[in-house]
C-alpha atoms as a PDB file:
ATOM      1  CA  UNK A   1      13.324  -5.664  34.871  1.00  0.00           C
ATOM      2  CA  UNK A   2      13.303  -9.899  35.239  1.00  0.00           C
ATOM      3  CA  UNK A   3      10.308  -9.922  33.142  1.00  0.00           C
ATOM      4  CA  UNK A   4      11.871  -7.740  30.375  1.00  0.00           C
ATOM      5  CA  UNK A   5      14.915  -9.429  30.571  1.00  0.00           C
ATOM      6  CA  UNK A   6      13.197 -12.999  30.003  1.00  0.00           C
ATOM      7  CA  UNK A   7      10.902 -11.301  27.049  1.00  0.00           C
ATOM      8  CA  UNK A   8      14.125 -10.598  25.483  1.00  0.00           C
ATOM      9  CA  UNK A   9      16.143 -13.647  26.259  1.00  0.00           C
ATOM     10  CA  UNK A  10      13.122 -15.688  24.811  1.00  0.00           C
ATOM     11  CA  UNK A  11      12.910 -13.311  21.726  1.00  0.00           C
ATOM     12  CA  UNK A  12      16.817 -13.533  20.765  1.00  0.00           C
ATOM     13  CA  UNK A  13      16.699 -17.372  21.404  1.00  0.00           C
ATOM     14  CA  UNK A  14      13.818 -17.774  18.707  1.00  0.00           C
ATOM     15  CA  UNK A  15      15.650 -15.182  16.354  1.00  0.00           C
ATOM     16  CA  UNK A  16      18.560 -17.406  16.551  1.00  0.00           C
ATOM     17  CA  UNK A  17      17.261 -20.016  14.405  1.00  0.00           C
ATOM     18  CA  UNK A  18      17.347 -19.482  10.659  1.00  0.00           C
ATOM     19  CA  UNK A  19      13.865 -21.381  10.104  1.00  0.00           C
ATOM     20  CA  UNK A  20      12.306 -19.185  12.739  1.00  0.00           C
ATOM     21  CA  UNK A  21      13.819 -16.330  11.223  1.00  0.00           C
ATOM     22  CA  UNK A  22      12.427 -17.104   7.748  1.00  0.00           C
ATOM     23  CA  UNK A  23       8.790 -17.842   9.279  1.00  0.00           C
ATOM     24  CA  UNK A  24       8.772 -14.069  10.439  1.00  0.00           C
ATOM     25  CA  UNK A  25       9.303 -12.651   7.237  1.00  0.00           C
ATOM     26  CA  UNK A  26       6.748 -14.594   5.865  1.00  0.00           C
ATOM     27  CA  UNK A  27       4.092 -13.462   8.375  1.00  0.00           C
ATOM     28  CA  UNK A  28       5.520  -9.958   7.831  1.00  0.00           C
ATOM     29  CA  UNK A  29       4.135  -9.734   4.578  1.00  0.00           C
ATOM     30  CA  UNK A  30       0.679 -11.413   4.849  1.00  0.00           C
ATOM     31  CA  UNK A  31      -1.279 -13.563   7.682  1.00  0.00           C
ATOM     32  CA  UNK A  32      -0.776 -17.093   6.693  1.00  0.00           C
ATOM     33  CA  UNK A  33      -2.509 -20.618   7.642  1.00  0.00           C
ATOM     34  CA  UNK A  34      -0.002 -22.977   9.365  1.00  0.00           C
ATOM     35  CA  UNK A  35       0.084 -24.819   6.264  1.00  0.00           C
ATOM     36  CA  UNK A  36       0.819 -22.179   4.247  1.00  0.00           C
ATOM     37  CA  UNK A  37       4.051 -21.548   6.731  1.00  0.00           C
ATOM     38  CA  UNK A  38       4.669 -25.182   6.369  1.00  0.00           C
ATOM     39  CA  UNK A  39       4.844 -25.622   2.755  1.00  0.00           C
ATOM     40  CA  UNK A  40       7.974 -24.559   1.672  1.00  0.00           C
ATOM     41  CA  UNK A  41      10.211 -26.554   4.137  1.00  0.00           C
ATOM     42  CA  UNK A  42      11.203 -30.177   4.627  1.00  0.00           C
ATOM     43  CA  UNK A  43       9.804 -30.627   7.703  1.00  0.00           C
ATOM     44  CA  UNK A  44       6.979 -32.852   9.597  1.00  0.00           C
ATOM     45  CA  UNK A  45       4.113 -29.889  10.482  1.00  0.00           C
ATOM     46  CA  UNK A  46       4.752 -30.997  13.715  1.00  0.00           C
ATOM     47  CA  UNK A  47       8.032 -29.774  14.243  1.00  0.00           C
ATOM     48  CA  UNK A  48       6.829 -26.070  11.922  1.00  0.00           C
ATOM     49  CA  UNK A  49       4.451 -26.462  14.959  1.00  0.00           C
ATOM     50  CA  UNK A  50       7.637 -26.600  17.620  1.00  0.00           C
ATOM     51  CA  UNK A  51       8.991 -23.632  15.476  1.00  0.00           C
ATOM     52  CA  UNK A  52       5.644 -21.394  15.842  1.00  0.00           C
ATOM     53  CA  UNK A  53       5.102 -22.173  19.825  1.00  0.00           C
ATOM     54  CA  UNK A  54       8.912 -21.047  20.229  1.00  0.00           C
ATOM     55  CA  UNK A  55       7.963 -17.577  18.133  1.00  0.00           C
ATOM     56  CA  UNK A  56       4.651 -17.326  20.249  1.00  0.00           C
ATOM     57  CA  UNK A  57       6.386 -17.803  23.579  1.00  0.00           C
ATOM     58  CA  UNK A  58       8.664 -15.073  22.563  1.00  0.00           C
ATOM     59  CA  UNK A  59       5.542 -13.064  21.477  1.00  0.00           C
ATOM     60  CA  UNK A  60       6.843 -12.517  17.857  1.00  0.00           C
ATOM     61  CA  UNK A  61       3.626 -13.923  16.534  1.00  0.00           C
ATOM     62  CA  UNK A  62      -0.352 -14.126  17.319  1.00  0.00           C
ATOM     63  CA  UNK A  63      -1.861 -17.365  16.303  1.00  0.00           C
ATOM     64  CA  UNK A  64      -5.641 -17.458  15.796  1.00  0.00           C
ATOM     65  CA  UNK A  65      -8.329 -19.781  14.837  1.00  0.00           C
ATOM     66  CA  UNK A  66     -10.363 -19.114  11.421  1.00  0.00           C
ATOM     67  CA  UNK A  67     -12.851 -22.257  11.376  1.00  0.00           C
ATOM     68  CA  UNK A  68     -10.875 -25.354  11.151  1.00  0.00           C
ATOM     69  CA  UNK A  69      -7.673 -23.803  10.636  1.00  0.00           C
ATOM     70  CA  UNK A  70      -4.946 -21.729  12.436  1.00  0.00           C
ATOM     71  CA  UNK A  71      -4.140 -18.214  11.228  1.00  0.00           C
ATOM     72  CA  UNK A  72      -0.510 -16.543  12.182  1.00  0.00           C
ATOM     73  CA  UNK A  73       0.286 -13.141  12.198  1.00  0.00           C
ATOM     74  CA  UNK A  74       3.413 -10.862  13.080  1.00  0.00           C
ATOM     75  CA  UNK A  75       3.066  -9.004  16.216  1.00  0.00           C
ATOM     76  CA  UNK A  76       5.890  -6.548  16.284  1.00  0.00           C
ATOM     77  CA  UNK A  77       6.315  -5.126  19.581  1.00  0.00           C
ATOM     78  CA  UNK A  78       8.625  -7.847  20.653  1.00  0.00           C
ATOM     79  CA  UNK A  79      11.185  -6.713  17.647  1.00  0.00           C
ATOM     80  CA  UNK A  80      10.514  -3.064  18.910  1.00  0.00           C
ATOM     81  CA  UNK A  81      11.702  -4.238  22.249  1.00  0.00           C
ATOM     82  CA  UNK A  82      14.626  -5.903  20.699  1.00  0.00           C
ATOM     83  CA  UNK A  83      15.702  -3.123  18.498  1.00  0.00           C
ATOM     84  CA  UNK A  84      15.566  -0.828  20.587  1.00  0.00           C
ATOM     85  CA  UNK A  85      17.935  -2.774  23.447  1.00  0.00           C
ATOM     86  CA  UNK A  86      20.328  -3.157  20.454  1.00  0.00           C
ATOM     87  CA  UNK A  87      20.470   0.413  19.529  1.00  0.00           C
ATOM     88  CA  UNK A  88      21.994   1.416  22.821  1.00  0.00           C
ATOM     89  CA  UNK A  89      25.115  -1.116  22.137  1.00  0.00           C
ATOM     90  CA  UNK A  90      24.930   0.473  18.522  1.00  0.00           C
ATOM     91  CA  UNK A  91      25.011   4.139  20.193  1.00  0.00           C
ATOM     92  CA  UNK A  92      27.587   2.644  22.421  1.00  0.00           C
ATOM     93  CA  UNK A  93      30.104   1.444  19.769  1.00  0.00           C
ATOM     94  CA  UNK A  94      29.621   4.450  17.688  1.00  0.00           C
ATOM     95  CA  UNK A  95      31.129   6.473  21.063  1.00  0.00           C
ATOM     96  CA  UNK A  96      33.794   4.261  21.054  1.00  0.00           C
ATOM     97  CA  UNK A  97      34.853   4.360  17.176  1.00  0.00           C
ATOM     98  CA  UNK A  98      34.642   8.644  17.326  1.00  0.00           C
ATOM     99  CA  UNK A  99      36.819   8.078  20.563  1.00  0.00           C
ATOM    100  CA  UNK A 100      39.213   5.980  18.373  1.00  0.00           C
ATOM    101  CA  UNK A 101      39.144   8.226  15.430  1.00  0.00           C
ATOM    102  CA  UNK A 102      39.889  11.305  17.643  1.00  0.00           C
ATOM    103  CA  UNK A 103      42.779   9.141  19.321  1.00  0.00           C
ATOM    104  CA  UNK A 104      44.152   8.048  15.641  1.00  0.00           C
ATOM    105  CA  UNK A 105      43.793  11.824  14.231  1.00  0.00           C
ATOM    106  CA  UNK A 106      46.138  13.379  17.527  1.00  0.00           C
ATOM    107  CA  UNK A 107      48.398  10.619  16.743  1.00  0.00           C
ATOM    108  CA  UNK A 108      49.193  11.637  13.050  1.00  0.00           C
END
């Protein structure tokens, strides 16, 4: 249970930053070099590079080498794992709105 609750502290800490966020739809769609995930932001590659070992310590992404360069790729399970702890709070809240709808229809 620790371990699962770290996984998910680590994956909701890099899923709070937009950046981070923007890097995993990227990846989503195609494998891309660590320059290619660079490119289109005003940053130094070495802080892109802080960004990526943040989404690889919460296991959001696989980085490999390919020659010279680094490839990155999406590994969902960690999402899956995140998903599915947030669909019990949606189930949750769901219960709660038919209670209040049942409440506010006796009331009427």
């Amino acid at each position: 249970m620790v371990e699962y609750t770290l996984n998910l502290d680590n994956t909701f800490g890099a899923l709070a930053d937009n950046t981070r966020r923007d890097i995993l739809r990227r990846v989503s769609a195609a494998e891309m070099t660590v320059s290619e995930i660079a490119r289109p932001y005003d940053l130094t590659l070495a802080a892109v590079s802080k960004h990526l070992k943040v989404l690889e310590k919460a296991s959001l992404i696989i980085k490999r080498r390919r020659g010279k360069e680094q490839v990155v790729s999406l590994a969902p399970q960690a999402l899956a794992d995140a998903a599915e702890y947030l669909q019990w709070y949606g189930q949750f809240m769901t219960a709660r709105y038919d209670n209040l709808e049942n409440y506010l229809s006796r009331e009427v």
